[in-house]
Structures are given as structure tokens and as C-alpha cells.
PDB file of N, CA and C in Angstrom:
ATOM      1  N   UNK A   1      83.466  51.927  78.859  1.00  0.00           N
ATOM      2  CA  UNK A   1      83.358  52.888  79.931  1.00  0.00           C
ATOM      3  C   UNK A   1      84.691  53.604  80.074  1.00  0.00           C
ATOM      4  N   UNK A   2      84.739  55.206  79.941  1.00  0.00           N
ATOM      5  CA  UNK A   2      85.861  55.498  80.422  1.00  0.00           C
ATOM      6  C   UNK A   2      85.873  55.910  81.956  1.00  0.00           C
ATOM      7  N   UNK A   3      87.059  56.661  82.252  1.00  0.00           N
ATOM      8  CA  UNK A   3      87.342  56.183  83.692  1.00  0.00           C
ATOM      9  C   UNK A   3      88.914  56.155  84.165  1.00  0.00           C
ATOM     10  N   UNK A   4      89.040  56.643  85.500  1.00  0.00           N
ATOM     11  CA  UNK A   4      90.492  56.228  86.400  1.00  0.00           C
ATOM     12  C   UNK A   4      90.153  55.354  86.527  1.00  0.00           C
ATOM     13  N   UNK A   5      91.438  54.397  86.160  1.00  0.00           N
ATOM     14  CA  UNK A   5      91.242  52.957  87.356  1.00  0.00           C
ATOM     15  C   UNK A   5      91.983  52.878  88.527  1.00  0.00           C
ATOM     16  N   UNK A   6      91.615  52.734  89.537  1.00  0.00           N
ATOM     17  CA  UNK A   6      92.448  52.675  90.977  1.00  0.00           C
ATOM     18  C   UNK A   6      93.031  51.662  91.436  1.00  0.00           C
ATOM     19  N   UNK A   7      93.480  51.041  92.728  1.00  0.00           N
ATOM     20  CA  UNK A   7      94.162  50.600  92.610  1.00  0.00           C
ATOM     21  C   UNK A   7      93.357  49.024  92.922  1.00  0.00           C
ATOM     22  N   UNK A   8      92.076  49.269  92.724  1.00  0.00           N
ATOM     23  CA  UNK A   8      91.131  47.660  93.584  1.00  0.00           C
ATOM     24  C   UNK A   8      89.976  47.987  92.501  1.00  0.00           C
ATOM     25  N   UNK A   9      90.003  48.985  91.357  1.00  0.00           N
ATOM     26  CA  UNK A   9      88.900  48.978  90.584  1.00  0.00           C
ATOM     27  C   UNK A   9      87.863  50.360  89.938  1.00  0.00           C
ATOM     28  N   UNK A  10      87.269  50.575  89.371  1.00  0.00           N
ATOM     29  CA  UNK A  10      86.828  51.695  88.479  1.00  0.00           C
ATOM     30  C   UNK A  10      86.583  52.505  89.653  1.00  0.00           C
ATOM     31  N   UNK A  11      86.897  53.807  89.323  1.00  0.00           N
ATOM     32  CA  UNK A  11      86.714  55.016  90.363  1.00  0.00           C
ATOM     33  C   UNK A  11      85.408  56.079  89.747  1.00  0.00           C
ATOM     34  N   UNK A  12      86.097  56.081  89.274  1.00  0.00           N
ATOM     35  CA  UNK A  12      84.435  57.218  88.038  1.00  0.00           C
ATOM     36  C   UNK A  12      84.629  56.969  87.119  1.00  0.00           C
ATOM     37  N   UNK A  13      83.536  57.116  86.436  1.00  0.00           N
ATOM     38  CA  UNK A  13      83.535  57.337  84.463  1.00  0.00           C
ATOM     39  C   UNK A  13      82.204  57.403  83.920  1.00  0.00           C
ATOM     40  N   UNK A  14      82.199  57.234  83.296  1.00  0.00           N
ATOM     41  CA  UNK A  14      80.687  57.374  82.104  1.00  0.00           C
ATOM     42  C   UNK A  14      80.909  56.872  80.824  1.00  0.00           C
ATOM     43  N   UNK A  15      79.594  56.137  81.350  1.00  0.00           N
ATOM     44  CA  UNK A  15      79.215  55.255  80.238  1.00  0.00           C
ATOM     45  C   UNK A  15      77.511  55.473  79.580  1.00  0.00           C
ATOM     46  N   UNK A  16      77.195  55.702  78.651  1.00  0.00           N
ATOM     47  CA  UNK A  16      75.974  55.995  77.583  1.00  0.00           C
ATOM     48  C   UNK A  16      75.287  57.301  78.511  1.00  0.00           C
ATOM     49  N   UNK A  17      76.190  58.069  79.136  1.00  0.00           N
ATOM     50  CA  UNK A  17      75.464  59.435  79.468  1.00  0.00           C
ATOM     51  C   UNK A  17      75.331  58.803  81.185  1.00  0.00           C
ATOM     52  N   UNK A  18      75.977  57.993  81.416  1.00  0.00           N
ATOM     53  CA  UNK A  18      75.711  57.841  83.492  1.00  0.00           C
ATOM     54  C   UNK A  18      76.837  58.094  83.479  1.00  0.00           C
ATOM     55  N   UNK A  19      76.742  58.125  85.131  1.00  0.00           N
ATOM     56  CA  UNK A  19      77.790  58.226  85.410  1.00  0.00           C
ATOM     57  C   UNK A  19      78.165  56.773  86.238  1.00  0.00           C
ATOM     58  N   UNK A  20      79.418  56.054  86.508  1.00  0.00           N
ATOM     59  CA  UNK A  20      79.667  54.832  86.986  1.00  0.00           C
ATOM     60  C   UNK A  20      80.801  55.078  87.910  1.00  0.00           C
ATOM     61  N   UNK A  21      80.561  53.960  88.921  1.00  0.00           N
ATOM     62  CA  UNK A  21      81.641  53.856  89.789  1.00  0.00           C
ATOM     63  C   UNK A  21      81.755  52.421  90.414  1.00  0.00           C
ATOM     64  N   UNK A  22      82.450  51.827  91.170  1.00  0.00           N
ATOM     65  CA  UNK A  22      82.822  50.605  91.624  1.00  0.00           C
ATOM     66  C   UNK A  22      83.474  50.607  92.980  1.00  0.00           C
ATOM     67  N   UNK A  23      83.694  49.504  93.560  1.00  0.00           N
ATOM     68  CA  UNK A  23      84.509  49.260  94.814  1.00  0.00           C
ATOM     69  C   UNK A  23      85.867  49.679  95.012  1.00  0.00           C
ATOM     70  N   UNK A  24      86.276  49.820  95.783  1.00  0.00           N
ATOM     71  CA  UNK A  24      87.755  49.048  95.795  1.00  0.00           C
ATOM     72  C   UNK A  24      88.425  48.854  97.224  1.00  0.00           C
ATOM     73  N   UNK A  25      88.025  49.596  98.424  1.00  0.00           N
ATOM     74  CA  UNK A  25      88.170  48.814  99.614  1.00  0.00           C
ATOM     75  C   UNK A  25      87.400  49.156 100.893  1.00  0.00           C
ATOM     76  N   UNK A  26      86.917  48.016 101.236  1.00  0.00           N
ATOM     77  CA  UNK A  26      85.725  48.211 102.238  1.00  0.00           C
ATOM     78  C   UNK A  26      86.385  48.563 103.587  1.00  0.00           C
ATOM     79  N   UNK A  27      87.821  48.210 103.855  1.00  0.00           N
ATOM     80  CA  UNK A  27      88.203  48.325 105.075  1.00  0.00           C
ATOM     81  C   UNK A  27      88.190  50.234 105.777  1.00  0.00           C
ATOM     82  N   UNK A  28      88.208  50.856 104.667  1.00  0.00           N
ATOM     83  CA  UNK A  28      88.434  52.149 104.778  1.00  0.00           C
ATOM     84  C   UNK A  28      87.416  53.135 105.565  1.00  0.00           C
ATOM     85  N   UNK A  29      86.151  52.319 105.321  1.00  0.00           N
ATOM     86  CA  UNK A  29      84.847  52.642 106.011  1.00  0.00           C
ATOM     87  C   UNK A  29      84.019  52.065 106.948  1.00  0.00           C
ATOM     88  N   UNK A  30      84.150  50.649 107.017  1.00  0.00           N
ATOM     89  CA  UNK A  30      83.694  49.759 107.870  1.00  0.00           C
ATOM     90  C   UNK A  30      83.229  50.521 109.412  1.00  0.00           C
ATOM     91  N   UNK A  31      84.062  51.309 109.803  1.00  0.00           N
ATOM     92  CA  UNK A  31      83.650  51.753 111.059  1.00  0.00           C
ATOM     93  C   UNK A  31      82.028  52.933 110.619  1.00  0.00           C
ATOM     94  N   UNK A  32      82.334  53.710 109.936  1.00  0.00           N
ATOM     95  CA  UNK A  32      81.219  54.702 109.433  1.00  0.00           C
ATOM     96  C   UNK A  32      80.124  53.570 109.377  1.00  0.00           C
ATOM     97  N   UNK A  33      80.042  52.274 108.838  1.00  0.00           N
ATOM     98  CA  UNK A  33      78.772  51.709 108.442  1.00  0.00           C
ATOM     99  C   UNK A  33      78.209  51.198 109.721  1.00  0.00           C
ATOM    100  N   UNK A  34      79.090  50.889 110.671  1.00  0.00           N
ATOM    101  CA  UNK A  34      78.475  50.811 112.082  1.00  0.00           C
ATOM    102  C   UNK A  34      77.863  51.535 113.006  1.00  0.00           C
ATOM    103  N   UNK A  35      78.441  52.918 113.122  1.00  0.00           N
ATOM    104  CA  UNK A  35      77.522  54.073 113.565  1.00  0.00           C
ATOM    105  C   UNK A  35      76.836  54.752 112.348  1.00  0.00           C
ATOM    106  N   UNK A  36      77.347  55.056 111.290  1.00  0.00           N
ATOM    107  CA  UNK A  36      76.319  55.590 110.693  1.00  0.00           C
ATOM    108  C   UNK A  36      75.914  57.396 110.512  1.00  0.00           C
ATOM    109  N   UNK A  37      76.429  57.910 111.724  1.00  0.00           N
ATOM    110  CA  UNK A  37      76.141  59.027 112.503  1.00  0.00           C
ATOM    111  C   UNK A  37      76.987  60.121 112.330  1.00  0.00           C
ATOM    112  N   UNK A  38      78.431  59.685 112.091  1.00  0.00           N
ATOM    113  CA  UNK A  38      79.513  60.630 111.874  1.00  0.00           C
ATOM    114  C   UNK A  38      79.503  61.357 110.167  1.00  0.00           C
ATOM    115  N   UNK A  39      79.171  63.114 110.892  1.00  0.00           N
ATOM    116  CA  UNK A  39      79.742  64.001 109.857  1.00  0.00           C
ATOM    117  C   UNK A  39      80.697  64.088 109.289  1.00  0.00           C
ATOM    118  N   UNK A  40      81.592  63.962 110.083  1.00  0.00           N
ATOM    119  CA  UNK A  40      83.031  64.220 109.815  1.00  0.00           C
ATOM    120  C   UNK A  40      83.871  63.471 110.166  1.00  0.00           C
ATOM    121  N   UNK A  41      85.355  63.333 109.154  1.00  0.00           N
ATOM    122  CA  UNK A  41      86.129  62.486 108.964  1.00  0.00           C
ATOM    123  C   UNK A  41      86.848  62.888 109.681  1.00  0.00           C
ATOM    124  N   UNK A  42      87.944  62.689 110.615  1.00  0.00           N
ATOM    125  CA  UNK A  42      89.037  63.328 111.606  1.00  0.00           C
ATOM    126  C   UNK A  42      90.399  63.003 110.494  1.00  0.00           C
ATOM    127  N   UNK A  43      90.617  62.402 109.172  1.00  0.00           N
ATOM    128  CA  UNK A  43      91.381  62.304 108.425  1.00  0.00           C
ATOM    129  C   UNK A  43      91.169  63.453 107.018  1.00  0.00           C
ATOM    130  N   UNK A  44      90.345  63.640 107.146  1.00  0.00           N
ATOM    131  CA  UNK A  44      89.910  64.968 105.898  1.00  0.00           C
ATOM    132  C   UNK A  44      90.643  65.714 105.904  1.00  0.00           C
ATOM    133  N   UNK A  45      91.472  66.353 105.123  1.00  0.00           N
ATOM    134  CA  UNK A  45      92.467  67.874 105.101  1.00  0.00           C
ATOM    135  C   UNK A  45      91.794  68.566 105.110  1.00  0.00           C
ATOM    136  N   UNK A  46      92.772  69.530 104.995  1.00  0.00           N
ATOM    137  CA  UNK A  46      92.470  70.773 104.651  1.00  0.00           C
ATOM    138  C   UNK A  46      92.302  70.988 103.137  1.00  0.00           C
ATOM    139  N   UNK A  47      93.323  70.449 102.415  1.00  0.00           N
ATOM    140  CA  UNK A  47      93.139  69.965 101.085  1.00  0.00           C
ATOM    141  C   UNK A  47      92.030  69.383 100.442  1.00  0.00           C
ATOM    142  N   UNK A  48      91.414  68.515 100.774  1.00  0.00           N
ATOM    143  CA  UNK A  48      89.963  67.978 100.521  1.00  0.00           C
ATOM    144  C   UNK A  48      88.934  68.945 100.863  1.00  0.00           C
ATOM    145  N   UNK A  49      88.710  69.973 101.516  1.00  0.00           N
ATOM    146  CA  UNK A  49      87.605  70.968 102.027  1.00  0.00           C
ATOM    147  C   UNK A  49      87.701  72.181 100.977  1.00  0.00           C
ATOM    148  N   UNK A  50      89.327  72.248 100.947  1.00  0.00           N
ATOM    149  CA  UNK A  50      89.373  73.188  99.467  1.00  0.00           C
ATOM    150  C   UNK A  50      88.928  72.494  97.779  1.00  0.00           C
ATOM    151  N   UNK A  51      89.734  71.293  97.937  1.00  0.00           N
ATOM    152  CA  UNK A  51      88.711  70.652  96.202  1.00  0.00           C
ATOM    153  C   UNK A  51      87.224  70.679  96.955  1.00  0.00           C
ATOM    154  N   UNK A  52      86.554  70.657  97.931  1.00  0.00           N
ATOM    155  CA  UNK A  52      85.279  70.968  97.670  1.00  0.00           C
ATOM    156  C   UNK A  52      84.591  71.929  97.656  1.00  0.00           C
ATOM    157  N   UNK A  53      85.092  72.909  97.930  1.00  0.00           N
ATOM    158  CA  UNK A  53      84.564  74.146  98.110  1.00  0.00           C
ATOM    159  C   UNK A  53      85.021  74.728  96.691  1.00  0.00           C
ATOM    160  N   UNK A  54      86.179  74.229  96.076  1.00  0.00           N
ATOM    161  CA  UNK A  54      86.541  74.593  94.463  1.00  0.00           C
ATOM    162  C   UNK A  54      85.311  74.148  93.682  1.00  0.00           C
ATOM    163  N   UNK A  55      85.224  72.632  93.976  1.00  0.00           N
ATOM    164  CA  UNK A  55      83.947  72.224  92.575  1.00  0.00           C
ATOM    165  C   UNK A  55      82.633  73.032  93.202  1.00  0.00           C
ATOM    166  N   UNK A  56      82.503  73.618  94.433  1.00  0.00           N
ATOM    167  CA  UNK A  56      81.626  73.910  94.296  1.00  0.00           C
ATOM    168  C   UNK A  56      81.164  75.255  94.395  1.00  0.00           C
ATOM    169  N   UNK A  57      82.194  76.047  93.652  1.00  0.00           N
ATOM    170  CA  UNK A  57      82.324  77.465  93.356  1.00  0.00           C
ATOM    171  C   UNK A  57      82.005  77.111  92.031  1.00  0.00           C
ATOM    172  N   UNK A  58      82.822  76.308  91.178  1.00  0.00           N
ATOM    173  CA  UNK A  58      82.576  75.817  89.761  1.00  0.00           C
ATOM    174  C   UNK A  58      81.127  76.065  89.516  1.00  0.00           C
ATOM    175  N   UNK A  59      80.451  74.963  90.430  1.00  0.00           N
ATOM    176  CA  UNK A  59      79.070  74.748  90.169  1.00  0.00           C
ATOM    177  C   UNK A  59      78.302  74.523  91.358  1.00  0.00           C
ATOM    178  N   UNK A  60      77.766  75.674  91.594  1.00  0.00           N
ATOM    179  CA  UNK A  60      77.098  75.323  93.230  1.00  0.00           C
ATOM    180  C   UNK A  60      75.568  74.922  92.349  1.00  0.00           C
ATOM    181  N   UNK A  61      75.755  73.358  92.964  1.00  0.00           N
ATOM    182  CA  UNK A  61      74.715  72.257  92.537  1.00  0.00           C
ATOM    183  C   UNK A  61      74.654  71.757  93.861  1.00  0.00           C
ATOM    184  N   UNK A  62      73.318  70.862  93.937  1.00  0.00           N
ATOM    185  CA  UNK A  62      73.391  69.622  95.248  1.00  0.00           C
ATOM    186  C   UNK A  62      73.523  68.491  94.592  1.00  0.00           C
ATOM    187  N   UNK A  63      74.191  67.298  95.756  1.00  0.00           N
ATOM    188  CA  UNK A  63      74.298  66.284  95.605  1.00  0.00           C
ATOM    189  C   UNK A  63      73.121  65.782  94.508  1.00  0.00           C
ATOM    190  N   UNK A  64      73.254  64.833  93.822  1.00  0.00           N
ATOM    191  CA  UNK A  64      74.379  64.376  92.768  1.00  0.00           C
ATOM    192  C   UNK A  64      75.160  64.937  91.774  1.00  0.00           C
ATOM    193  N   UNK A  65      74.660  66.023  91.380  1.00  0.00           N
ATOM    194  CA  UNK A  65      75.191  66.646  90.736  1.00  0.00           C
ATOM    195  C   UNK A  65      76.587  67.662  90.845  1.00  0.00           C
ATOM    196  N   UNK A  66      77.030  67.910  92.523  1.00  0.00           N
ATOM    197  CA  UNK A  66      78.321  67.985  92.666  1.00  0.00           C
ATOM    198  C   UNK A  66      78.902  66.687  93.035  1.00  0.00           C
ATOM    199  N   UNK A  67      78.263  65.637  92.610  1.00  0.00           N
ATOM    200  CA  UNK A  67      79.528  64.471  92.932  1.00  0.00           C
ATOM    201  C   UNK A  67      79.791  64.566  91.019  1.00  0.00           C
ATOM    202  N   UNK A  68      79.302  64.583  90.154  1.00  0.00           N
ATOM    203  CA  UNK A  68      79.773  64.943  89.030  1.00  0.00           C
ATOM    204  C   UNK A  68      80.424  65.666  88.498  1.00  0.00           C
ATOM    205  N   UNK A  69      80.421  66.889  89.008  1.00  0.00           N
ATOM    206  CA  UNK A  69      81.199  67.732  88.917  1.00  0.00           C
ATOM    207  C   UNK A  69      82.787  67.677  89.684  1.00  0.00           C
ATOM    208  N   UNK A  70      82.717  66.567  90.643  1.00  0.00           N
ATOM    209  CA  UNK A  70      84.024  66.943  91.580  1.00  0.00           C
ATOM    210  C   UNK A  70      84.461  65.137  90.818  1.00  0.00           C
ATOM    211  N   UNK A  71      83.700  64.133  90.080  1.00  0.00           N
ATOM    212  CA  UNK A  71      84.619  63.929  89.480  1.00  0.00           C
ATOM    213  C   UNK A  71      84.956  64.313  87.646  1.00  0.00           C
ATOM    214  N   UNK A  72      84.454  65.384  86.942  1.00  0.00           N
ATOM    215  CA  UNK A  72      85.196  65.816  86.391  1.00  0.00           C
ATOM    216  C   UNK A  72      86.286  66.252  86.749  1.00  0.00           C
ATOM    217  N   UNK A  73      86.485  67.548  88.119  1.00  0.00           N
ATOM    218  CA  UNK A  73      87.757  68.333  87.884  1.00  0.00           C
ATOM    219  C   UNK A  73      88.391  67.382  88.157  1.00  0.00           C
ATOM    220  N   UNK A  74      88.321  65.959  88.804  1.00  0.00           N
ATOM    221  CA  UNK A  74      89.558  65.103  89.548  1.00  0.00           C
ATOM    222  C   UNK A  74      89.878  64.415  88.519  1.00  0.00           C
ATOM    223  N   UNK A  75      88.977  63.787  87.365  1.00  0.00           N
ATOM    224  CA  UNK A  75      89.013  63.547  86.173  1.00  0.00           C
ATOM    225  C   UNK A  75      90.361  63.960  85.151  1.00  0.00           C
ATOM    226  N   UNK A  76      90.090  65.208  85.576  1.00  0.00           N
ATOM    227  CA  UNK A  76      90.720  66.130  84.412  1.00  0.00           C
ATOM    228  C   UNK A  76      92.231  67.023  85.357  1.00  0.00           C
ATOM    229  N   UNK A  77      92.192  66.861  86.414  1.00  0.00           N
ATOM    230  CA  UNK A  77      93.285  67.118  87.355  1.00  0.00           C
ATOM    231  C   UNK A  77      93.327  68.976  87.296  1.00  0.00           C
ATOM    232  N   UNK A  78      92.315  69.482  87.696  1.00  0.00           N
ATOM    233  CA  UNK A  78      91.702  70.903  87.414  1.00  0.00           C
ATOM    234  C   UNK A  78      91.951  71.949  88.517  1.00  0.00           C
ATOM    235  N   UNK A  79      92.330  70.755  89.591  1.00  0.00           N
ATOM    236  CA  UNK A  79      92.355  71.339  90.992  1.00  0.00           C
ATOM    237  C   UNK A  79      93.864  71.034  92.004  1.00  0.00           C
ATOM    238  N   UNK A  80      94.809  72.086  91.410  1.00  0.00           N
ATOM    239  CA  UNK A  80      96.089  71.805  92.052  1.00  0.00           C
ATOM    240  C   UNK A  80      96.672  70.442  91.234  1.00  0.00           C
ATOM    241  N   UNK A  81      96.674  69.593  90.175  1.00  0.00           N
ATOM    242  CA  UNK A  81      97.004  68.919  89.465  1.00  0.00           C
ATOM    243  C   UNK A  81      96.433  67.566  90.473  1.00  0.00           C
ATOM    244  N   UNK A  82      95.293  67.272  90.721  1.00  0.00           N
ATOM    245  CA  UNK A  82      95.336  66.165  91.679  1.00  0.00           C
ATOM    246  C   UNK A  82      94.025  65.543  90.845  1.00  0.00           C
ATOM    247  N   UNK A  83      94.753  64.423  90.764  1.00  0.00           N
ATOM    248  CA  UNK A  83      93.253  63.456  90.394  1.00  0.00           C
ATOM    249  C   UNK A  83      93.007  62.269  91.799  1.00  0.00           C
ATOM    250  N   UNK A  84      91.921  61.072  91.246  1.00  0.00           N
ATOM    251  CA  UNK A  84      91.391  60.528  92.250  1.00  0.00           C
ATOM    252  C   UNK A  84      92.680  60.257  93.265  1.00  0.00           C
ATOM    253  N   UNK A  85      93.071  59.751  92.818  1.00  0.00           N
ATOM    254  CA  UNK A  85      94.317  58.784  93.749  1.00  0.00           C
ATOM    255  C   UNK A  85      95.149  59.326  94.504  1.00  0.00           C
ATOM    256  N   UNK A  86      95.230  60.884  94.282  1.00  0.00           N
ATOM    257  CA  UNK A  86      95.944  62.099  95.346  1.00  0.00           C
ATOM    258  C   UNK A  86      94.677  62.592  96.080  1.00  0.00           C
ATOM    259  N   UNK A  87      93.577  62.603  95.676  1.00  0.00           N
ATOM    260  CA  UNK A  87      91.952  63.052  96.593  1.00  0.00           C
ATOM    261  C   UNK A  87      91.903  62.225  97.585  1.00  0.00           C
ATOM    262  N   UNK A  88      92.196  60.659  97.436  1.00  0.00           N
ATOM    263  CA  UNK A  88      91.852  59.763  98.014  1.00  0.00           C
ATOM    264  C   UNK A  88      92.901  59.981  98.953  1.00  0.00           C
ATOM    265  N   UNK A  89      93.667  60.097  99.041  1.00  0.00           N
ATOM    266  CA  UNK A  89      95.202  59.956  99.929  1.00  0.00           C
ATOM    267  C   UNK A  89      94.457  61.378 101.253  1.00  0.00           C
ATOM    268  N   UNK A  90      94.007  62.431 100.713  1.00  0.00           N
ATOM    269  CA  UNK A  90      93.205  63.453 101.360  1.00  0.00           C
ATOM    270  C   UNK A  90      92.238  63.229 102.343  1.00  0.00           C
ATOM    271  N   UNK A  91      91.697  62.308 102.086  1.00  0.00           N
ATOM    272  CA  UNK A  91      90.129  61.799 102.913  1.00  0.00           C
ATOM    273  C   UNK A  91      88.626  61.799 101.268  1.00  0.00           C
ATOM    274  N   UNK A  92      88.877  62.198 100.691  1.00  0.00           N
ATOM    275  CA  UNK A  92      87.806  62.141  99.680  1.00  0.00           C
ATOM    276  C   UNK A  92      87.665  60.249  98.806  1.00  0.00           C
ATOM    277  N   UNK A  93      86.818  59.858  99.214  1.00  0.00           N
ATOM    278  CA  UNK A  93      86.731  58.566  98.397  1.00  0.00           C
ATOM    279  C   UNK A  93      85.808  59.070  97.162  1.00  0.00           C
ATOM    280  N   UNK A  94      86.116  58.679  95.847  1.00  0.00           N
ATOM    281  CA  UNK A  94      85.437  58.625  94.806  1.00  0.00           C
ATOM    282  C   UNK A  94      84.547  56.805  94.816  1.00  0.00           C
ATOM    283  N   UNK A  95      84.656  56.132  95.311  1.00  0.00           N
ATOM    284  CA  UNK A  95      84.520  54.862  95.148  1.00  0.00           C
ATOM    285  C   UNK A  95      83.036  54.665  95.551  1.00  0.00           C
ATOM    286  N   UNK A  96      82.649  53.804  95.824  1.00  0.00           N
ATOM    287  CA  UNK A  96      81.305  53.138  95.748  1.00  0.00           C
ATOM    288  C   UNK A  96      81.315  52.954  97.457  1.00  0.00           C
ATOM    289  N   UNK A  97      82.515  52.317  98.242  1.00  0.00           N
ATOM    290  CA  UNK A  97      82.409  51.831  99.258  1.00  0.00           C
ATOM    291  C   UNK A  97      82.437  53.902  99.619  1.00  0.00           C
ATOM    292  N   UNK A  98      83.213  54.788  99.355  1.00  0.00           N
ATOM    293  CA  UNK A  98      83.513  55.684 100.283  1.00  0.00           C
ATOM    294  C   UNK A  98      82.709  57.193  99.659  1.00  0.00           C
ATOM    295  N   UNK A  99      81.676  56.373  99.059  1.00  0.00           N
ATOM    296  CA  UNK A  99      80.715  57.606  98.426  1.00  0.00           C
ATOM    297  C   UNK A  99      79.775  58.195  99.566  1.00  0.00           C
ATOM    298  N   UNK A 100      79.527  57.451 100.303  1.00  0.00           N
ATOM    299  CA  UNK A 100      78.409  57.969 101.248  1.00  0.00           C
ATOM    300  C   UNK A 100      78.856  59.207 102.348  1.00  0.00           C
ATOM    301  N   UNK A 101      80.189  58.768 102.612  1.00  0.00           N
ATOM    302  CA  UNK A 101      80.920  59.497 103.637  1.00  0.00           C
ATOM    303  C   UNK A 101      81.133  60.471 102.338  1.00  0.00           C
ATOM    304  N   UNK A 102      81.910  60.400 101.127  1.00  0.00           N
ATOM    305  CA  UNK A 102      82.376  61.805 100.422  1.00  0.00           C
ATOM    306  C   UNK A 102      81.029  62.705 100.308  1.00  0.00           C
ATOM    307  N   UNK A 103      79.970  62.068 100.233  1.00  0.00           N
ATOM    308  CA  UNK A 103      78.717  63.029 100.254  1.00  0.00           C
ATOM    309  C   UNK A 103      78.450  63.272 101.143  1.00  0.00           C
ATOM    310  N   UNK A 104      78.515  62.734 102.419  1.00  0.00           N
ATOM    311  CA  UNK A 104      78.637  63.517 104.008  1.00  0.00           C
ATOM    312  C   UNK A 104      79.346  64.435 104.243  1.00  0.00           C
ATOM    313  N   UNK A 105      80.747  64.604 103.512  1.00  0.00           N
ATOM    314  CA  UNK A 105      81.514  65.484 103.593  1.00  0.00           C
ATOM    315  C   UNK A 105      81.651  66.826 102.941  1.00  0.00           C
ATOM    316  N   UNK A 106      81.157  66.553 101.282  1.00  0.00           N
ATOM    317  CA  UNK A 106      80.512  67.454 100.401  1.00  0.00           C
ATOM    318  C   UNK A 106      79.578  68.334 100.735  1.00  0.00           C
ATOM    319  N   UNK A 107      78.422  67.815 101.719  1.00  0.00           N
ATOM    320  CA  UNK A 107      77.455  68.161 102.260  1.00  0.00           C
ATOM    321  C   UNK A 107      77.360  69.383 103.384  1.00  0.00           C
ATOM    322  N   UNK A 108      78.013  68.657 104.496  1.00  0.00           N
ATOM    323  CA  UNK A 108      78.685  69.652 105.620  1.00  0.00           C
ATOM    324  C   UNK A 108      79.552  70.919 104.887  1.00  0.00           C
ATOM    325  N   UNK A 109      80.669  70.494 103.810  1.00  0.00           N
ATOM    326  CA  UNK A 109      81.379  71.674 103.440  1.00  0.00           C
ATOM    327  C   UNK A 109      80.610  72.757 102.989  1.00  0.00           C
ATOM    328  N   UNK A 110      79.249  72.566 101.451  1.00  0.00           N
ATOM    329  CA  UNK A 110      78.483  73.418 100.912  1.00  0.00           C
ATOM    330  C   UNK A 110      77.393  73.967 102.190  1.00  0.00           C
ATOM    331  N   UNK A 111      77.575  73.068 103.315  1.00  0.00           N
ATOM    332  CA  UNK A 111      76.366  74.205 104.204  1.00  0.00           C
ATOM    333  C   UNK A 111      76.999  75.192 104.788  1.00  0.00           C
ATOM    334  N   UNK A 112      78.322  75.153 105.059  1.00  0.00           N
ATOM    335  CA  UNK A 112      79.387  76.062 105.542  1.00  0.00           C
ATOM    336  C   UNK A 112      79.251  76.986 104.834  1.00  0.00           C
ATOM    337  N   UNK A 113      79.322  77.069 103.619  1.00  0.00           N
ATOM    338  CA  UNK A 113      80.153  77.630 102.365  1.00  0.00           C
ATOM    339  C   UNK A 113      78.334  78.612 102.359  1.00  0.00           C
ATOM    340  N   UNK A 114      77.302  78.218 102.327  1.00  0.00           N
ATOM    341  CA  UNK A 114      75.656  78.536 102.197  1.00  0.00           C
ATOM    342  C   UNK A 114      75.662  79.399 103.461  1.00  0.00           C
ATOM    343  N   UNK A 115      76.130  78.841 104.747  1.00  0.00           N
ATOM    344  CA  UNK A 115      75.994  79.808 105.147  1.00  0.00           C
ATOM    345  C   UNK A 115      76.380  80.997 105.769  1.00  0.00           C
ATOM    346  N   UNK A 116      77.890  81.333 104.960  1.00  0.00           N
ATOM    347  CA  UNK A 116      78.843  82.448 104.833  1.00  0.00           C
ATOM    348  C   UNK A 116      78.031  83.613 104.031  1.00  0.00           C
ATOM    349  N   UNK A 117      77.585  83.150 102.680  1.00  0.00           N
ATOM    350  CA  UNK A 117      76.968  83.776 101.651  1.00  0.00           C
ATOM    351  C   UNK A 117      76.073  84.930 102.669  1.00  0.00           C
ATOM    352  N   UNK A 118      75.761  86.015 101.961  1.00  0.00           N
ATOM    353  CA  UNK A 118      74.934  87.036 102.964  1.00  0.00           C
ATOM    354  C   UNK A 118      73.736  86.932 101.745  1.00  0.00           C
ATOM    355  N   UNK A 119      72.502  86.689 102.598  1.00  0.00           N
ATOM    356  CA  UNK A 119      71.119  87.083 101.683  1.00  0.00           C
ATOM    357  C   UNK A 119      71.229  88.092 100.910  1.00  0.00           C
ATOM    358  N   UNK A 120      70.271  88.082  99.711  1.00  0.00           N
ATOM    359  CA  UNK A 120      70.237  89.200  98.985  1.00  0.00           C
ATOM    360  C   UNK A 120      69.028  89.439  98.804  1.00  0.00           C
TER     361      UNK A 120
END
């Protein structure tokens, strides 16, 4: 499997055409799994709203397919030279424990971003 490794365990990669990911700390979210309810992170930058609104100029896809895409560019450091471990420092978890919230967050940003766009 390739892959960042972080600092508690595999962050993204792919292996036989998936894509893979792993843990690495539960303390980071624990409160989100109790309510459940919260959109938004009060730790998210400004920085993290721009890598998402970047991957998803790249490729305006829906979830899952911009969580693939946002970890290629972090992958490949595509976006301001930042891979996982400077995203993460942002509010963006690539991880397994902080995927649900990064797709909560992904989510809210592309409806913003959807509904700036003017019909055509």
C-alpha cells in the first residue's frame, strides 16, 4: 500500500485500485461523536476552506470522490506545498477517526461554492 504515514498510522493511499485509510487519534473528535450535529469546526481555517474549494475547482465531484481527489493534491503537495500533516494542523483530518467531520466540512464548503455559481 502506498501512502503518508502520520504520526499514529496510514493517512491515505491505494492499494489494488481503493483507496485506504486508518486511525490515528480518537481524542480529536470524541466530542463530534457525541452530538453528532455539528457542521462546523470552530478550528477550521481559512486555509482548509481554500484546499477545499481548490480540490474542488480541480474536480467538482461529490463525496467520495472529492475525498480522492483532496487526497491526491495533499498526496502530491499541489496546494500551497502542504500535504496531510500541514492539512491536519488546519482542521482537515484525512484519517479514519476525522473523515466524517472532513466530509462535513467538504460538504458545507461545495454547497457554498454551488451556491455562488449563477444558473445557466
Amino acid at each position: 500500500m502506498d501512502g503518508q504515514r502520520g504520526s499514529g498510522g496510514w493517512i491515505c493511499g491505494e492499494g489494488r485500485g481503493q483507496s485506504a485509510f486508518t486511525r490515528e487519534d480518537h481524542s480529536a473528535h470524541d466530542g463530534l461523536r457525541a452530538g453528532g450535529n455539528a457542521l462546523a469546526d470552530p478550528t477550521l481555517s481559512p486555509l482548509a476552506i481554500e484546499f477545499i474549494e481548490f480540490c474542488f475547482t480541480r474536480r467538482a465531484v461529490a463525496w467520495p470522490q472529492l475525498y480522492d481527489e483532496m487526497c491526491f493534491v495533499a498526496g502530491n503537495r499541489l496546494f500551497k506545498g502542504l500535504g496531510y500533516e500541514e492539512l491536519k494542523d488546519t482542521g482537515l483530518d484525512f484519517t479514519l477517526v476525522g473523515l466524517a467531520l472532513t466530509a462535513r466540512l467538504a460538504g458545507e464548503v461545495t454547497r457554498r461554492m454551488r451556491a455562488t455559481v449563477p444558473a445557466i
